[in-house]
C-alpha atoms as a PDB file:
ATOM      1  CA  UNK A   1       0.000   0.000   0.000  1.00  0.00           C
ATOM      2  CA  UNK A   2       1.135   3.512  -0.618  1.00  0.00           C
ATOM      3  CA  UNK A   3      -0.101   6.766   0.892  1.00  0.00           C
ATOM      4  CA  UNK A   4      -0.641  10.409   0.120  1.00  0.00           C
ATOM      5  CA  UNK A   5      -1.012  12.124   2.777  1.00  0.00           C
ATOM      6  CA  UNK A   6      -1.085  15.982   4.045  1.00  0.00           C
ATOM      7  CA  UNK A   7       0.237  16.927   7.033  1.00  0.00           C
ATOM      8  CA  UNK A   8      -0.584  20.535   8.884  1.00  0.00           C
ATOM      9  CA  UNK A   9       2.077  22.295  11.124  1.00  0.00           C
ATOM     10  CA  UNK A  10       0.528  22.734  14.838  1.00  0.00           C
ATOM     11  CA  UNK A  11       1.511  25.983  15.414  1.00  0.00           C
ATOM     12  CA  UNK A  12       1.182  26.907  11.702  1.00  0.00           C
ATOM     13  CA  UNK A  13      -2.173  25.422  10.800  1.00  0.00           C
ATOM     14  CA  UNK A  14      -1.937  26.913   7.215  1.00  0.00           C
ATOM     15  CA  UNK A  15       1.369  25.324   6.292  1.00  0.00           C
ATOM     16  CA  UNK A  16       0.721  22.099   4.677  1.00  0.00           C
ATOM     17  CA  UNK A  17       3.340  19.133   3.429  1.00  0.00           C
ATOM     18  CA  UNK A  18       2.126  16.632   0.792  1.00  0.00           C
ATOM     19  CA  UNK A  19       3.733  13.180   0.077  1.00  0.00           C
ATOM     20  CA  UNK A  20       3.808   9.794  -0.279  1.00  0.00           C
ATOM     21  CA  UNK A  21       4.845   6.994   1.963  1.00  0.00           C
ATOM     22  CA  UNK A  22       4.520   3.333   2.161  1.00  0.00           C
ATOM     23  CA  UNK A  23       4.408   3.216   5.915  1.00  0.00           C
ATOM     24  CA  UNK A  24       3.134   6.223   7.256  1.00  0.00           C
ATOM     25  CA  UNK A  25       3.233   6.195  11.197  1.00  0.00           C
ATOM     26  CA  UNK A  26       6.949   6.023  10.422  1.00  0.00           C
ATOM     27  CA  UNK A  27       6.892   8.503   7.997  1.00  0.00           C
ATOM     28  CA  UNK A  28       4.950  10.799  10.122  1.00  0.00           C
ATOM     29  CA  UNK A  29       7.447  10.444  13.689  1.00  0.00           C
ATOM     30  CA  UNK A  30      10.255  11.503  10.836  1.00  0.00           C
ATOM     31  CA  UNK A  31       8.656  14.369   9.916  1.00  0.00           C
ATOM     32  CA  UNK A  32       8.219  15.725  13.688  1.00  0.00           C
ATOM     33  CA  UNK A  33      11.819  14.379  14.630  1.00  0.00           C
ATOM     34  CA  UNK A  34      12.918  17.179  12.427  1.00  0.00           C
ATOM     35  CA  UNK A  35      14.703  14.699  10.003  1.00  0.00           C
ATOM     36  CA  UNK A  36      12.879  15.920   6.933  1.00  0.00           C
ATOM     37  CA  UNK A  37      14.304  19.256   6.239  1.00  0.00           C
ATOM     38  CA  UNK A  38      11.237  20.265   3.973  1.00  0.00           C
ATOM     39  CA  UNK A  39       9.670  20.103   7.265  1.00  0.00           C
ATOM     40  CA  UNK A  40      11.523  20.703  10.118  1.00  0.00           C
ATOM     41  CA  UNK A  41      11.131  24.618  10.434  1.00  0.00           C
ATOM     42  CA  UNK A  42       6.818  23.959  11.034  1.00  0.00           C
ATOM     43  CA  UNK A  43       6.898  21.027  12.962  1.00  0.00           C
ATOM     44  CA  UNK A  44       5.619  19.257  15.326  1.00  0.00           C
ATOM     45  CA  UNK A  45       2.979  17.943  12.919  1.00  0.00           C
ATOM     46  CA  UNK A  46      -0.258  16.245  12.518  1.00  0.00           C
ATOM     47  CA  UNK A  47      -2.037  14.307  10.010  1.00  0.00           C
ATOM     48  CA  UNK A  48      -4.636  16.368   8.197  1.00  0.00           C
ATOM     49  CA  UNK A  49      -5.500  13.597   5.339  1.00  0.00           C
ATOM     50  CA  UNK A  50      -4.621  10.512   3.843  1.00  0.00           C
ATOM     51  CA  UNK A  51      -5.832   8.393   0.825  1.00  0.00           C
ATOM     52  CA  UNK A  52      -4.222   4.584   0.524  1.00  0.00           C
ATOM     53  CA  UNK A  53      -3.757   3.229  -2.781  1.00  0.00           C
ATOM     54  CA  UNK A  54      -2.690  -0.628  -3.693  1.00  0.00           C
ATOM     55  CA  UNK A  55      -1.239   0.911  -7.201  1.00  0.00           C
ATOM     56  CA  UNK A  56       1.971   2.942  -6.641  1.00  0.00           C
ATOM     57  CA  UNK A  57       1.274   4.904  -9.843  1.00  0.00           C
ATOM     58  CA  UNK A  58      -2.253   6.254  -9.151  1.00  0.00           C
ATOM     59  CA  UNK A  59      -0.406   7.114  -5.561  1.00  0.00           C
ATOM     60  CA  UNK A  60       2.178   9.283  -7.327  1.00  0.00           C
ATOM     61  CA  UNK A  61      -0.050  10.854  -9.391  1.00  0.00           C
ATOM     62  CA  UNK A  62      -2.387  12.388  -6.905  1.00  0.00           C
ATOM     63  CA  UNK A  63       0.483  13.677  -4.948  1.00  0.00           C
ATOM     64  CA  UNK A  64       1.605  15.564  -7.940  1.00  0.00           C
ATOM     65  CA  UNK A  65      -1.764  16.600  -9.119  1.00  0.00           C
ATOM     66  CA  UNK A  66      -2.121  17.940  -5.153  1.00  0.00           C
ATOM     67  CA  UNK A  67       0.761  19.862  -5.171  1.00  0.00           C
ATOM     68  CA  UNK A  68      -0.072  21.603  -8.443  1.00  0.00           C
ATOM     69  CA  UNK A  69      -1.793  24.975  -8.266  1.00  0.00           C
ATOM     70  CA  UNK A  70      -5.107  23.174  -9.027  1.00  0.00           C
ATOM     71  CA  UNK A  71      -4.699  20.189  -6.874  1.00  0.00           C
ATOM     72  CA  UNK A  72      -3.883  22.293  -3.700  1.00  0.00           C
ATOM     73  CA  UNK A  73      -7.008  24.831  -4.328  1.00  0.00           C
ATOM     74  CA  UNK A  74      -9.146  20.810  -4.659  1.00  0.00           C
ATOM     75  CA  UNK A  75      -7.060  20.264  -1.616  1.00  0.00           C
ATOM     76  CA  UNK A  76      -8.184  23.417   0.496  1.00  0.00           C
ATOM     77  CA  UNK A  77     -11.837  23.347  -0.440  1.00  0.00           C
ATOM     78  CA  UNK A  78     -12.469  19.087  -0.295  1.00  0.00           C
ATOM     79  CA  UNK A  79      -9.821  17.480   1.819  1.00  0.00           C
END
């Protein structure tokens, strides 16, 4: 299984992160041990969303439709 998933700073609640992970309580204790740079500066973190997917592709192409100026205004409004 993979899954995209958006994460929301705490203290920041309008800074989002958007990826894709395979095992995503791991993923997630990453992102707020500061070892993802992308993310360190906003964390801790929290899960906002996440969507699992048993095909890898269809996994990789949400996340990059959702980080897309389209995708993240779908993202705001739905998710």
């Amino acid at each position: 299984m993979k899954y995209v998933y958006i994460l929301i700073s705490r203290d920041f609640p309008d800074r989002h992160y958007i990826g894709v992970t395979g095992d995503l309580k791991a993923r997630l204790a990453k992102h707020n041990a500061r070892e993802v740079p992308h993310t360190s500066k906003y964390a801790p973190r929290s899960i906002k969303t996440y969507i699992a997917f048993s095909d890898e592709s269809q996994a990789y192409g949400l996340e990059k439709y959702l980080k897309s100026s389209s995708g993240r205004a779908f993202a705001k409004k739905r998710l």
